[in-house]
N, C-alpha and C. Protein backbone atom coordinates (compact mmCIF):
# COMPACT_ATOMS: atom_id res chain seq x y z
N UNK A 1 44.34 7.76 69.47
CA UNK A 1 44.41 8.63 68.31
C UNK A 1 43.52 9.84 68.56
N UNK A 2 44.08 11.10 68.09
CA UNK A 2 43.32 12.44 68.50
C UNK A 2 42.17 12.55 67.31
N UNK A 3 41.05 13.05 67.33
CA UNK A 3 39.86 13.45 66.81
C UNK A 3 40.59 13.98 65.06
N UNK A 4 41.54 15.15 65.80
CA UNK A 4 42.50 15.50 64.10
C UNK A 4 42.95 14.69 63.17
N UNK A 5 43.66 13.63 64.07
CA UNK A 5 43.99 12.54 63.27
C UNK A 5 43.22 11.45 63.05
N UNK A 6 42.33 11.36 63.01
CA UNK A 6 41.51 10.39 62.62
C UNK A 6 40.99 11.30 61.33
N UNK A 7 40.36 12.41 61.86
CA UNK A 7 40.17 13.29 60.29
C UNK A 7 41.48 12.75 59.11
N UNK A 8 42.87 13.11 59.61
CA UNK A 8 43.07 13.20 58.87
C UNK A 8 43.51 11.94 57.75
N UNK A 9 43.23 10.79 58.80
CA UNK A 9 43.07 9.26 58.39
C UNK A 9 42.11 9.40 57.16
N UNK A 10 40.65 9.53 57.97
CA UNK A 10 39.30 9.87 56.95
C UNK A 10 39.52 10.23 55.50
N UNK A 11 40.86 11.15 55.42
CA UNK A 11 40.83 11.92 54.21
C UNK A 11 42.20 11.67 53.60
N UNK A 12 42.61 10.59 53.77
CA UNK A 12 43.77 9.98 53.32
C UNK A 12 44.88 10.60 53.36
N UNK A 13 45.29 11.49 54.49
CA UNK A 13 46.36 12.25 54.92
C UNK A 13 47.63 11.85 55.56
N UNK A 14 48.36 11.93 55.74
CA UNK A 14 49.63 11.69 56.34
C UNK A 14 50.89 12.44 56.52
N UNK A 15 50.77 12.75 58.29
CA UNK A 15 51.50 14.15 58.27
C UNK A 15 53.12 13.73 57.94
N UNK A 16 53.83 14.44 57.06
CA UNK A 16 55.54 13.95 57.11
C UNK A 16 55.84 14.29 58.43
N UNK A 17 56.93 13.72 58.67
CA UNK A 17 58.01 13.81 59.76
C UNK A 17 58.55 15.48 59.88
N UNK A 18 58.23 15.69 61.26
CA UNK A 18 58.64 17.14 61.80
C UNK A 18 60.06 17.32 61.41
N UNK A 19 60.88 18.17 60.69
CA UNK A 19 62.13 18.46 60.63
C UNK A 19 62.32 19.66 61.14
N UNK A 20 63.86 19.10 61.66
CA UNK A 20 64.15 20.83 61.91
C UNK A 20 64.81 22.25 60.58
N UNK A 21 64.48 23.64 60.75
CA UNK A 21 64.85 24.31 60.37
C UNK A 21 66.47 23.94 59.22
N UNK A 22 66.51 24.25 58.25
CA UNK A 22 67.82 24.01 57.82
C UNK A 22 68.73 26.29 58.08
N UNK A 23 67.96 26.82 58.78
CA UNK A 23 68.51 27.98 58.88
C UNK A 23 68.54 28.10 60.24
N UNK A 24 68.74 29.67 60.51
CA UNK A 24 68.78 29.54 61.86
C UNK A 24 67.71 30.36 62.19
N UNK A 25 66.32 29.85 62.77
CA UNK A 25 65.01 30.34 63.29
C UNK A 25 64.28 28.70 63.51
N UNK A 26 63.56 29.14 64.46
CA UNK A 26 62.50 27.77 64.68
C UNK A 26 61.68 28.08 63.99
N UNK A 27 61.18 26.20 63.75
CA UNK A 27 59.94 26.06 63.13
C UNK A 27 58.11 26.86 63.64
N UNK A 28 58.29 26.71 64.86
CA UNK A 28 57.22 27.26 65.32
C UNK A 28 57.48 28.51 66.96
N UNK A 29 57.12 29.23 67.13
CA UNK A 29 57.52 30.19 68.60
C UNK A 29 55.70 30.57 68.71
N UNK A 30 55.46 30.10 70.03
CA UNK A 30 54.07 30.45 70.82
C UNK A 30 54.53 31.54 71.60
N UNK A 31 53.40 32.30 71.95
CA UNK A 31 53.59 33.20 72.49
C UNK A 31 52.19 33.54 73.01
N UNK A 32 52.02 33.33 74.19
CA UNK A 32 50.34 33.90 74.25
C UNK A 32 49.35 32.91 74.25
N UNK A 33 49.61 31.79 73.54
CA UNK A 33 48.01 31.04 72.76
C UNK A 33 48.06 31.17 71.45
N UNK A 34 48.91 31.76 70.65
CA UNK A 34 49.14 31.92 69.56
C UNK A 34 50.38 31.00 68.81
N UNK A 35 50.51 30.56 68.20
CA UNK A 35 51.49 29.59 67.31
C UNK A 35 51.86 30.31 65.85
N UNK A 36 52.94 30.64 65.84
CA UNK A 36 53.13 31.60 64.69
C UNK A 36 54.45 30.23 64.21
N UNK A 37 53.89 29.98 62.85
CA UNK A 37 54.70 28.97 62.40
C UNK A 37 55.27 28.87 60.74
N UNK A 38 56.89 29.46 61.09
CA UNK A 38 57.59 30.08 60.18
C UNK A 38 56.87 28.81 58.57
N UNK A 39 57.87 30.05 57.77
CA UNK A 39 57.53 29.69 56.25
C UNK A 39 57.61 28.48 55.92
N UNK A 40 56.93 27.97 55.40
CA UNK A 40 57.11 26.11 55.31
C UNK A 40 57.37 26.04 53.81
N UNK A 41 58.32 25.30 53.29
CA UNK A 41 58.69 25.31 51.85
C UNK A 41 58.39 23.41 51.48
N UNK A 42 58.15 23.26 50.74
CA UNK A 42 57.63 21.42 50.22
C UNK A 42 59.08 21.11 49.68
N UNK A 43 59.47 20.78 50.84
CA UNK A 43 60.47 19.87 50.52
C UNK A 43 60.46 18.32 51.11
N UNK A 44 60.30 17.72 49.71
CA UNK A 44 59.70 16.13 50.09
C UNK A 44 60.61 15.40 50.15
N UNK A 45 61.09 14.41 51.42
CA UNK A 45 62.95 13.88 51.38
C UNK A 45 63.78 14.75 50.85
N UNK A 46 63.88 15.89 51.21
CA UNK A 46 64.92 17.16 51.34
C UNK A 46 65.03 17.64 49.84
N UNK A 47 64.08 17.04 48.73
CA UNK A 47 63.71 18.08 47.60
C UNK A 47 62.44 18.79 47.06
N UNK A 48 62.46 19.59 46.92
CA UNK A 48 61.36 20.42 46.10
C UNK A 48 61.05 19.53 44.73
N UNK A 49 59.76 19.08 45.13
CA UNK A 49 59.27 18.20 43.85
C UNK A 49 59.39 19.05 42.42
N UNK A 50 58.79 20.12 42.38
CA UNK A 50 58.41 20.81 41.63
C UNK A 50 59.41 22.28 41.72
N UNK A 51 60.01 22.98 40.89
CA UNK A 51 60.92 23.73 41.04
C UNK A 51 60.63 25.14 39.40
N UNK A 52 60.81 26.21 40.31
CA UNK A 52 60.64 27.28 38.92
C UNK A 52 59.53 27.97 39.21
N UNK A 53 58.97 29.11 38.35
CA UNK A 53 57.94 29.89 38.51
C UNK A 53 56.42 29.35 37.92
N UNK A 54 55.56 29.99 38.90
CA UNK A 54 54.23 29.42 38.29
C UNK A 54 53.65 29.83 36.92
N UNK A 55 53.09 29.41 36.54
CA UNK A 55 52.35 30.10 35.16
C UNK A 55 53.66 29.80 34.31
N UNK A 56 55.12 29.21 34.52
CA UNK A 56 55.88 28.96 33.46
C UNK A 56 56.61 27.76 33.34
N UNK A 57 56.85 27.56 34.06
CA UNK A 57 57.62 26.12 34.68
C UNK A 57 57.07 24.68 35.07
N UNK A 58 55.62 25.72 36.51
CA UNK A 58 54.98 24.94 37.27
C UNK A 58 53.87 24.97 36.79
N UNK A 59 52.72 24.00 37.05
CA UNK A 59 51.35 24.31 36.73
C UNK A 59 50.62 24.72 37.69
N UNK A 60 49.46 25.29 37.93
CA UNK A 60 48.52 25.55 38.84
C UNK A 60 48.18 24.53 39.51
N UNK A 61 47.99 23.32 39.15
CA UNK A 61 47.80 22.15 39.71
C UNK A 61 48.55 22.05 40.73
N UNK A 62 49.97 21.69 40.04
CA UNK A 62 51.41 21.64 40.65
C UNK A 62 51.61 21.86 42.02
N UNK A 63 51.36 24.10 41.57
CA UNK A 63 51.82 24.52 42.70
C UNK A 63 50.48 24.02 44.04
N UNK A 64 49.49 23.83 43.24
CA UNK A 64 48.27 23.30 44.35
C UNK A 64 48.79 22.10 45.35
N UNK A 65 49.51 21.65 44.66
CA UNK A 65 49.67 20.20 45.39
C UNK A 65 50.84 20.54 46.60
N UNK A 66 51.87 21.19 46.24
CA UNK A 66 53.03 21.95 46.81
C UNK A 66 51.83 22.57 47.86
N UNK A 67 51.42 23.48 47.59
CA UNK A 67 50.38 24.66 48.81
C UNK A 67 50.18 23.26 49.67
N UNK A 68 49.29 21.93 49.48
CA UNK A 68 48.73 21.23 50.38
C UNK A 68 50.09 20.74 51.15
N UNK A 69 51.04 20.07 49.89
CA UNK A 69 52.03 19.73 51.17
C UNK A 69 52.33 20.67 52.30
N UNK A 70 52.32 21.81 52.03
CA UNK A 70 53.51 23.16 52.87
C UNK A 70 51.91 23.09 54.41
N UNK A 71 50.73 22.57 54.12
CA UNK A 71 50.16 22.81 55.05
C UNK A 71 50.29 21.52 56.39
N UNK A 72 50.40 20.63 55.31
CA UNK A 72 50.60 19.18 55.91
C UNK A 72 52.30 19.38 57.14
N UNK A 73 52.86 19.86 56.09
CA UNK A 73 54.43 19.98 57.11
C UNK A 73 54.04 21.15 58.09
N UNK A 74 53.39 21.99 57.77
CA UNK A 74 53.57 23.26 59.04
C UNK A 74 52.74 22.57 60.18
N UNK A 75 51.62 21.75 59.81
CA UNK A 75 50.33 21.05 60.75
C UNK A 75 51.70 20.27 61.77
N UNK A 76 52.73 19.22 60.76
CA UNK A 76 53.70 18.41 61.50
C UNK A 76 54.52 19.12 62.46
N UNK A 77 55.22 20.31 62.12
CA UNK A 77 55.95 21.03 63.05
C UNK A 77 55.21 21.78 64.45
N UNK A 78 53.93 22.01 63.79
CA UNK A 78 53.10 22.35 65.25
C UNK A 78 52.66 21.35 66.07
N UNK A 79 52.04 20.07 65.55
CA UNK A 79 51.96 18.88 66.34
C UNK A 79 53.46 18.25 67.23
N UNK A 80 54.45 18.91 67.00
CA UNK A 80 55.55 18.68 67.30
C UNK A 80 55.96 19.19 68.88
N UNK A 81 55.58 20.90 68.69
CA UNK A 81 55.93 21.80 69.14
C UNK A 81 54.58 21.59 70.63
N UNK A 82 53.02 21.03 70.44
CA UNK A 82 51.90 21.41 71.29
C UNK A 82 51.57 19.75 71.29
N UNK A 83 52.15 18.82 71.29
CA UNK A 83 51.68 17.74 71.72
C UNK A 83 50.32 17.15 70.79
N UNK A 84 49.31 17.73 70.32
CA UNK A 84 48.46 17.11 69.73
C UNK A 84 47.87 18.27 69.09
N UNK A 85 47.04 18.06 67.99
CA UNK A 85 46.14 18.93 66.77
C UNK A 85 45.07 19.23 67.50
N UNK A 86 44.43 18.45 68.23
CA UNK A 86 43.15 19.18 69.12
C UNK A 86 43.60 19.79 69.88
N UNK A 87 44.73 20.88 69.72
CA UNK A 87 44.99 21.54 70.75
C UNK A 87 45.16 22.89 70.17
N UNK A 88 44.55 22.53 68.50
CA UNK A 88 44.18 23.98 67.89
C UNK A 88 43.02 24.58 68.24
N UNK A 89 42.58 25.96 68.51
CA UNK A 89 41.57 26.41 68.67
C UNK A 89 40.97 27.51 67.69
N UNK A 90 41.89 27.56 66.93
CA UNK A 90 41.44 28.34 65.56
C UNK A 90 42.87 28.60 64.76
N UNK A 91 42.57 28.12 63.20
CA UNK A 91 43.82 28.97 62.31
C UNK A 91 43.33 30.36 62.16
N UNK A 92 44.20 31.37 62.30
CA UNK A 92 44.10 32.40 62.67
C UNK A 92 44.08 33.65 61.14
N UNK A 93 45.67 32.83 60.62
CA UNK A 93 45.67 33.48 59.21
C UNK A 93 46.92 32.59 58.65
N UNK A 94 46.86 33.02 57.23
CA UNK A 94 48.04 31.95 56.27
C UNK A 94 48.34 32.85 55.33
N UNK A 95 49.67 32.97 55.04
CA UNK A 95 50.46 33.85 54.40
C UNK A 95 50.62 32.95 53.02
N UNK A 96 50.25 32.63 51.84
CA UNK A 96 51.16 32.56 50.96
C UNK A 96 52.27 33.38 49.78
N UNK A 97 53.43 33.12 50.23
CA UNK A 97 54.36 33.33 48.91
C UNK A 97 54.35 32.69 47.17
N UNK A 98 53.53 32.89 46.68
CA UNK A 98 54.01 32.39 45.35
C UNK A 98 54.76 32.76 44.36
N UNK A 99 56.05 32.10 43.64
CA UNK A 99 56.83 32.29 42.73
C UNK A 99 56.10 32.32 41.48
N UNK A 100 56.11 33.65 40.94
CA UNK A 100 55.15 33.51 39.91
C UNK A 100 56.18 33.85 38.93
N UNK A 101 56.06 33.70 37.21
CA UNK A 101 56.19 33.86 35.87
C UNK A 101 55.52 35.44 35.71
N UNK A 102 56.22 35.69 34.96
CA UNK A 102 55.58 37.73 34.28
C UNK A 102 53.87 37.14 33.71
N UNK A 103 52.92 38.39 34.19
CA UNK A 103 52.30 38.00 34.07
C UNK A 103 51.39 36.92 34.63
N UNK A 104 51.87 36.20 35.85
CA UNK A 104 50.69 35.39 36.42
C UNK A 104 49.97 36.22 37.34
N UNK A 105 49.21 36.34 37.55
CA UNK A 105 48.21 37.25 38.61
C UNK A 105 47.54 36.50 39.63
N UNK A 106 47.05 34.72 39.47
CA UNK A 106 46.21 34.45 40.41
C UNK A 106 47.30 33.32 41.24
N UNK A 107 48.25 34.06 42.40
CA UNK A 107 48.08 33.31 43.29
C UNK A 107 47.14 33.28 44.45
N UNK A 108 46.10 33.64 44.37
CA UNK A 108 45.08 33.21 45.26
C UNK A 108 44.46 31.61 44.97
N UNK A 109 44.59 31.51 43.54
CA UNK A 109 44.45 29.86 42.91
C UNK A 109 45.16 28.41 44.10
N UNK A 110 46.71 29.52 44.04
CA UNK A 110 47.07 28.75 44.53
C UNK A 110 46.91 28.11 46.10
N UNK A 111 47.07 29.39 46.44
CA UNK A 111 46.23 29.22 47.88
C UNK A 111 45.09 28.89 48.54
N UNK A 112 43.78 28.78 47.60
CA UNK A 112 42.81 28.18 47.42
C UNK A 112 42.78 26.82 48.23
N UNK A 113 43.91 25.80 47.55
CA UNK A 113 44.40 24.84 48.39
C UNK A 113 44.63 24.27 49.02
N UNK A 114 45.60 25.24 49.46
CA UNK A 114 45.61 25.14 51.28
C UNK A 114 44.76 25.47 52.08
N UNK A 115 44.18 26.24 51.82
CA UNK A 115 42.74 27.08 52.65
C UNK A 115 41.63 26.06 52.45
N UNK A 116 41.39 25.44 51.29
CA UNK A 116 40.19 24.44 51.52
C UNK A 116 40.24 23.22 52.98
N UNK A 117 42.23 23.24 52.24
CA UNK A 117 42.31 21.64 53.03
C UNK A 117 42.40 21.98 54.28
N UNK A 118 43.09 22.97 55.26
CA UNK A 118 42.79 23.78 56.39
C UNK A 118 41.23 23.00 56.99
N UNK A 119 40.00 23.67 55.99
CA UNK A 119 38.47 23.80 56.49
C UNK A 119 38.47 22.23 56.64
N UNK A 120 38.67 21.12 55.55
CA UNK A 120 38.53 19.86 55.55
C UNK A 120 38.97 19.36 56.78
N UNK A 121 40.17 19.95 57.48
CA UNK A 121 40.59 19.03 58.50
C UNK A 121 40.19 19.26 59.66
N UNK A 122 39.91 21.43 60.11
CA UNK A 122 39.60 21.85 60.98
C UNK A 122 38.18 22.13 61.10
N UNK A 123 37.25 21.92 59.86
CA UNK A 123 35.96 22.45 59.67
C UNK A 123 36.24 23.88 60.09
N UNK A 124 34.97 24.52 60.79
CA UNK A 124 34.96 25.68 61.11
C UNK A 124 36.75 26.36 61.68
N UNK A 125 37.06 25.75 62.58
CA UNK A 125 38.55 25.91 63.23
C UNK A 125 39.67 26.40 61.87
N UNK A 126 39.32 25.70 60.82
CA UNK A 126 39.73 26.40 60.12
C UNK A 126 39.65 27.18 58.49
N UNK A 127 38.84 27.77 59.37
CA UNK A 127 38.61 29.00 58.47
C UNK A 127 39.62 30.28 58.82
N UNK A 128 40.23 30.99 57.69
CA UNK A 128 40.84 31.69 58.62
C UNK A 128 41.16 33.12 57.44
N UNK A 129 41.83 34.02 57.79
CA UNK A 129 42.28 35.60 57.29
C UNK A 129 43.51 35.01 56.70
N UNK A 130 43.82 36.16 55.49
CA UNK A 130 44.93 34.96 54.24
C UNK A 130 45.45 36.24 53.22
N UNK A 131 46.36 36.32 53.29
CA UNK A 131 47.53 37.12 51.84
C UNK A 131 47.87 35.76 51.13
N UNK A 132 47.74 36.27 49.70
CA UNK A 132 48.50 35.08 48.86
C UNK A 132 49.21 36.39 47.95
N UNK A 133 50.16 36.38 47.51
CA UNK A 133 51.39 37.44 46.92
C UNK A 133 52.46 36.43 46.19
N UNK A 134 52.74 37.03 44.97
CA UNK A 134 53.28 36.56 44.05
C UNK A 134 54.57 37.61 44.01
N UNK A 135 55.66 36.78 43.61
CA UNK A 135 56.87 36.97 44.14
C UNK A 135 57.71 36.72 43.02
N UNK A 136 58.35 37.13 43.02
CA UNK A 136 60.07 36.82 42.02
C UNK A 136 60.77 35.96 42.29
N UNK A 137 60.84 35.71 43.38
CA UNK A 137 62.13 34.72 43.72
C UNK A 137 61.93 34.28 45.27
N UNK A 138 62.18 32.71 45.72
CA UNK A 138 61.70 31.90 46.98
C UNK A 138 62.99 31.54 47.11
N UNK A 139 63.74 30.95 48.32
CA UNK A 139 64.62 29.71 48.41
C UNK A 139 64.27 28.43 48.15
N UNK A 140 65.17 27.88 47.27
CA UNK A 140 65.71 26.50 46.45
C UNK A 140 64.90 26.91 45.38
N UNK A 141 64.41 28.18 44.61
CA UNK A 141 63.46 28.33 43.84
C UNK A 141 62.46 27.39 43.73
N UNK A 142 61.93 27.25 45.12
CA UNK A 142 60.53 26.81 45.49
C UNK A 142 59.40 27.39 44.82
N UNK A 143 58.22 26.78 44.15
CA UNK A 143 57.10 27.71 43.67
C UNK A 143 56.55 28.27 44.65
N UNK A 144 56.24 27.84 46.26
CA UNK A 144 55.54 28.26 47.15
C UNK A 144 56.10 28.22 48.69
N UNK A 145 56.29 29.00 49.60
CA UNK A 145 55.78 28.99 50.71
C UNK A 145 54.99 29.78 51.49
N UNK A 146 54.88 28.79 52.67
CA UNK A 146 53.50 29.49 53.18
C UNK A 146 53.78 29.54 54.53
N UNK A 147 53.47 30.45 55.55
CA UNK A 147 53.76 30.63 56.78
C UNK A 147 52.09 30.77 57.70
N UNK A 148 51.81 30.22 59.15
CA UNK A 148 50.61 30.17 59.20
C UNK A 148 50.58 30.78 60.89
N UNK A 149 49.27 31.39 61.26
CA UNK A 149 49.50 32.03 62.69
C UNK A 149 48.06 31.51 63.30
N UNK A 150 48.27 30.30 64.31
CA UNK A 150 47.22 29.72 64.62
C UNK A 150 46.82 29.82 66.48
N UNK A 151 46.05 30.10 66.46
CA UNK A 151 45.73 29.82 68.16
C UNK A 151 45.37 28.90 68.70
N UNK A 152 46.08 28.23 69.86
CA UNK A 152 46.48 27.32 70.24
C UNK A 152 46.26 27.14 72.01
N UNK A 153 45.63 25.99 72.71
CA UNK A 153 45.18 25.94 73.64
C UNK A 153 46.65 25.86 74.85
């Protein structure tokens, strides 16, 4: 078992199963040392738990929990793609999309989230540079995705 995954044992984690793309782009393309790893949407057994805009539909909580999944699946598709998690050498930056309601202003809340749980798993490794942007409209009217650009040994 790798050092990552035992973290992520420690912290009662469990990465889902790598799927492929339902469009046409890969999940992850390296280039360099770099791992640029497309938009990850929380789809849990091929549904979006939670569905609609934040601040109206969804709760902050909600979409919090959605942000952690979308980090958990992008972590799965890169462990997929590089053989093992200690083979990150820094998250680099994390894009979130949030579907927001008129009037919501803090998706950084939401992203909060993901960015903590990032530091929890990577400590320092991951700390990283971050847009969170609130949006009108996602596919499957997802509250969130998130796309992440990590460097990679």
């Amino acid at each position: 078992m790798s050092a990552i995954e035992r973290r992520l044992e420690e912290l009662g984690l469990e990465l889902p199963e790598a799927v492929a793309p339902l469009y046409s782009y890969v999940s992850v393309m390296i280039h360099n040392g770099v791992a640029y790893i497309s938009g990850q949407v929380p789809r849990i057994n091929g549904e979006v738990p939670y569905t609609g805009k934040v601040g109206r539909d969804v709760t902050v909580e909600q979409a919090q929990e959605l942000a952690e999944f979308c980090v958990l699946k992008g972590l799965s598709n890169l462990k997929a793609a590089i053989g093992s998690l200690d083979n990150v050498e820094q998250v680099l930056k994390v894009t979130g999309y949030v579907q927001t309601a008129p009037g919501f202003n803090e998706p950084s809340k939401i992203l909060d989230a993901a960015s903590e749980l990032l530091e929890k798993i990577f400590d320092e490794k991951g700390l990283h540079a971050r847009s969170a942007v609130g949006v009108a409209e996602l596919p499957s009217n997802t509250p969130i995705e998130i796309d992440f650009v990590i460097a990679v040994k």
